[in-house]
C-alpha atoms as a PDB file:
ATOM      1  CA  UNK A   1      85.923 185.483  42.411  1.00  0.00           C
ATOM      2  CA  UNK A   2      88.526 183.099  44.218  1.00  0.00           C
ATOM      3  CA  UNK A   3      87.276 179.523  43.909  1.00  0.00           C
ATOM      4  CA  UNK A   4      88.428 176.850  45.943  1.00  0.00           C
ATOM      5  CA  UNK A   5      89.914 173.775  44.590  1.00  0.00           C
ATOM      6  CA  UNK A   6      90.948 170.671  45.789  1.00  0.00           C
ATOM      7  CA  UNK A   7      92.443 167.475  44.951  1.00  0.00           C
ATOM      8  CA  UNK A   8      94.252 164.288  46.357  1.00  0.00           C
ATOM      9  CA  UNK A   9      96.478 161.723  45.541  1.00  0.00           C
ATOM     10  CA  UNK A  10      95.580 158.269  44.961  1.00  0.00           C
ATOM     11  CA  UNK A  11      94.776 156.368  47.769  1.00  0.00           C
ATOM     12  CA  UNK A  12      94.964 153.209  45.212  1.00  0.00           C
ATOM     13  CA  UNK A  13      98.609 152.385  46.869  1.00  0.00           C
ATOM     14  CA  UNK A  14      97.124 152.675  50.390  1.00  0.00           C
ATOM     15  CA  UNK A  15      96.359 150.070  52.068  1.00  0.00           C
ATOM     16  CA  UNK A  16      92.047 149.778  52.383  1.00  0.00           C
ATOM     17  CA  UNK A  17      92.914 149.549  56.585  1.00  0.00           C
ATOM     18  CA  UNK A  18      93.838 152.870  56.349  1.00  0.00           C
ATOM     19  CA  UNK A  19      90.822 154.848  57.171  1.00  0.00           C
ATOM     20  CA  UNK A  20      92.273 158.024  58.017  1.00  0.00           C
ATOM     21  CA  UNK A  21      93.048 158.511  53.985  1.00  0.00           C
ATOM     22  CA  UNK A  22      89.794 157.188  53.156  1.00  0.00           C
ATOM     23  CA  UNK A  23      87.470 159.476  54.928  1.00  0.00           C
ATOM     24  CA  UNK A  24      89.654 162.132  54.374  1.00  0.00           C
ATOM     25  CA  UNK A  25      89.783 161.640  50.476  1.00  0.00           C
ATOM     26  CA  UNK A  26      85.964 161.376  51.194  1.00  0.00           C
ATOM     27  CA  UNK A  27      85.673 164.578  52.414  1.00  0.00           C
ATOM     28  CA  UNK A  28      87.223 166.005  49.881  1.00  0.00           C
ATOM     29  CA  UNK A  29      85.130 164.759  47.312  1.00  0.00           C
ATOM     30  CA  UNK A  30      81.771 165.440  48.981  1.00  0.00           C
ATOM     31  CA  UNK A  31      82.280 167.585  51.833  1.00  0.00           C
ATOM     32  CA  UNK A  32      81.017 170.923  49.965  1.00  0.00           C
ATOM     33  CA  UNK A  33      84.217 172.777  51.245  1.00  0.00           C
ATOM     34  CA  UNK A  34      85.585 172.859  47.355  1.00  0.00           C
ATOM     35  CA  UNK A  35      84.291 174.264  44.430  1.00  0.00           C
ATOM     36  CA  UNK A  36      85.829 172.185  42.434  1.00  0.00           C
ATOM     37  CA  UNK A  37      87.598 168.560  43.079  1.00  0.00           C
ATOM     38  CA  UNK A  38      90.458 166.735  40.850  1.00  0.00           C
ATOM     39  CA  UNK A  39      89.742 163.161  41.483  1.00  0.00           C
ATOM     40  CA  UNK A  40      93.176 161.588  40.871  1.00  0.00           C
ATOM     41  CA  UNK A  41      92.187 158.464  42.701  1.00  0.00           C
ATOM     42  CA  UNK A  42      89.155 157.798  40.618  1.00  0.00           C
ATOM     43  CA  UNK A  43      91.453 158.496  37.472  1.00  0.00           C
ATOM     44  CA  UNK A  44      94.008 155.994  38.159  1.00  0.00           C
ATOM     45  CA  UNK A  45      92.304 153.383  40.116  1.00  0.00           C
ATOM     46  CA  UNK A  46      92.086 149.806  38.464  1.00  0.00           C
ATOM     47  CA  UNK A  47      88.498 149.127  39.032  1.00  0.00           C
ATOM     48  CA  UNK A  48      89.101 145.112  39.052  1.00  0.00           C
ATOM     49  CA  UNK A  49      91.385 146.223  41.623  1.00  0.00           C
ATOM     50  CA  UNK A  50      90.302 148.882  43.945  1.00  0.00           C
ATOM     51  CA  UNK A  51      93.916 149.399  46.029  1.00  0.00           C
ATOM     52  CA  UNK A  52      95.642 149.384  43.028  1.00  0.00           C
ATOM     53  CA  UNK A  53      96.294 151.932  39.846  1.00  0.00           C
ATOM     54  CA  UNK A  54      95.581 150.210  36.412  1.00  0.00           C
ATOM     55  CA  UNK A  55      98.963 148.616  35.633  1.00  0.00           C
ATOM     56  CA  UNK A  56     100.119 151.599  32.757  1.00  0.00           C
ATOM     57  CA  UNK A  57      99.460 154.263  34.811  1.00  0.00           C
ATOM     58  CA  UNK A  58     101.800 152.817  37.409  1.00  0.00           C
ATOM     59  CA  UNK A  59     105.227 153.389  37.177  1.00  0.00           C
ATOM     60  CA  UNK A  60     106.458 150.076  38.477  1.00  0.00           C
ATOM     61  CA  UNK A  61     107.019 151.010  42.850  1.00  0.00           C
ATOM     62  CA  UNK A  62     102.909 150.891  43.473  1.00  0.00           C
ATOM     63  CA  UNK A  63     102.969 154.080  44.252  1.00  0.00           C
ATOM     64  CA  UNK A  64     104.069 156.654  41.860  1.00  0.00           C
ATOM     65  CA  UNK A  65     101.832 157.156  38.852  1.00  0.00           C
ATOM     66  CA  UNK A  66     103.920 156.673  35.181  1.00  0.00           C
ATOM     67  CA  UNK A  67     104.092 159.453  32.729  1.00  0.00           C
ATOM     68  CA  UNK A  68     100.978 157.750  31.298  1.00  0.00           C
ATOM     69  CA  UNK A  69      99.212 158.304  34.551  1.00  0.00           C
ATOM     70  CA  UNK A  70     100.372 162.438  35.240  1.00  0.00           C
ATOM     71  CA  UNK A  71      98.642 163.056  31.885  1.00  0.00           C
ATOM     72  CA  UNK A  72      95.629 160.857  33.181  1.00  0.00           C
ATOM     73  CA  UNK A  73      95.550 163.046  36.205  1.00  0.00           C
ATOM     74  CA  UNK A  74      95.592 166.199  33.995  1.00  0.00           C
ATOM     75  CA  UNK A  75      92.803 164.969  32.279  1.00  0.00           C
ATOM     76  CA  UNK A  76      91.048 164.621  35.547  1.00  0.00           C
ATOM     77  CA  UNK A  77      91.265 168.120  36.224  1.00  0.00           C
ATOM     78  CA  UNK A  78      88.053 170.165  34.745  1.00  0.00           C
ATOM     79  CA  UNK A  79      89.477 173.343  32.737  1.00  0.00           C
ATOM     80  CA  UNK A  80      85.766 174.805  33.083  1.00  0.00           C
ATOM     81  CA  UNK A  81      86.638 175.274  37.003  1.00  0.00           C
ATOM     82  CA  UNK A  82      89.550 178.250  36.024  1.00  0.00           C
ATOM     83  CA  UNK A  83      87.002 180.044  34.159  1.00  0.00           C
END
């Protein structure tokens, strides 16, 4: 069975004017088209700071995630969605 899978990069370094990336991150996650999402932005998002990533998972530019926060993303991904 092919299963459909998406995912989407953190819209943390986006500015919040920038709707396009919103509703389109918004689709992704609740659309229905996927049967499976990787929430990357939810992962590295600093919750006391909603356009940002949480400072460790940053790798210093605001926009690239650190080592810390690739391995946060893989730990986003649900394994049970390959099966």
């Amino acid at each position: 069975m092919k299963r459909h899978l998406g995912g989407f990069a953190s819209a943390c370094a986006l500015s919040v004017a920038l709707a396009a990336p919103v509703a389109a991150d918004a689709w992704i996650r609740d659309g229905g088209a996927f049967d499976g999402v990787a929430d990357f932005d939810q992962a590295l998002r600093d919750p006391e700071h909603p356009t940002q990533m949480v400072p460790i998972y940053d790798c210093g530019d605001g926009l690239h995630p650190s080592d810390l926060g690739y391995n946060k993303m893989g730990d986003a991904i649900d394994l049970s969605l390959f099966e």
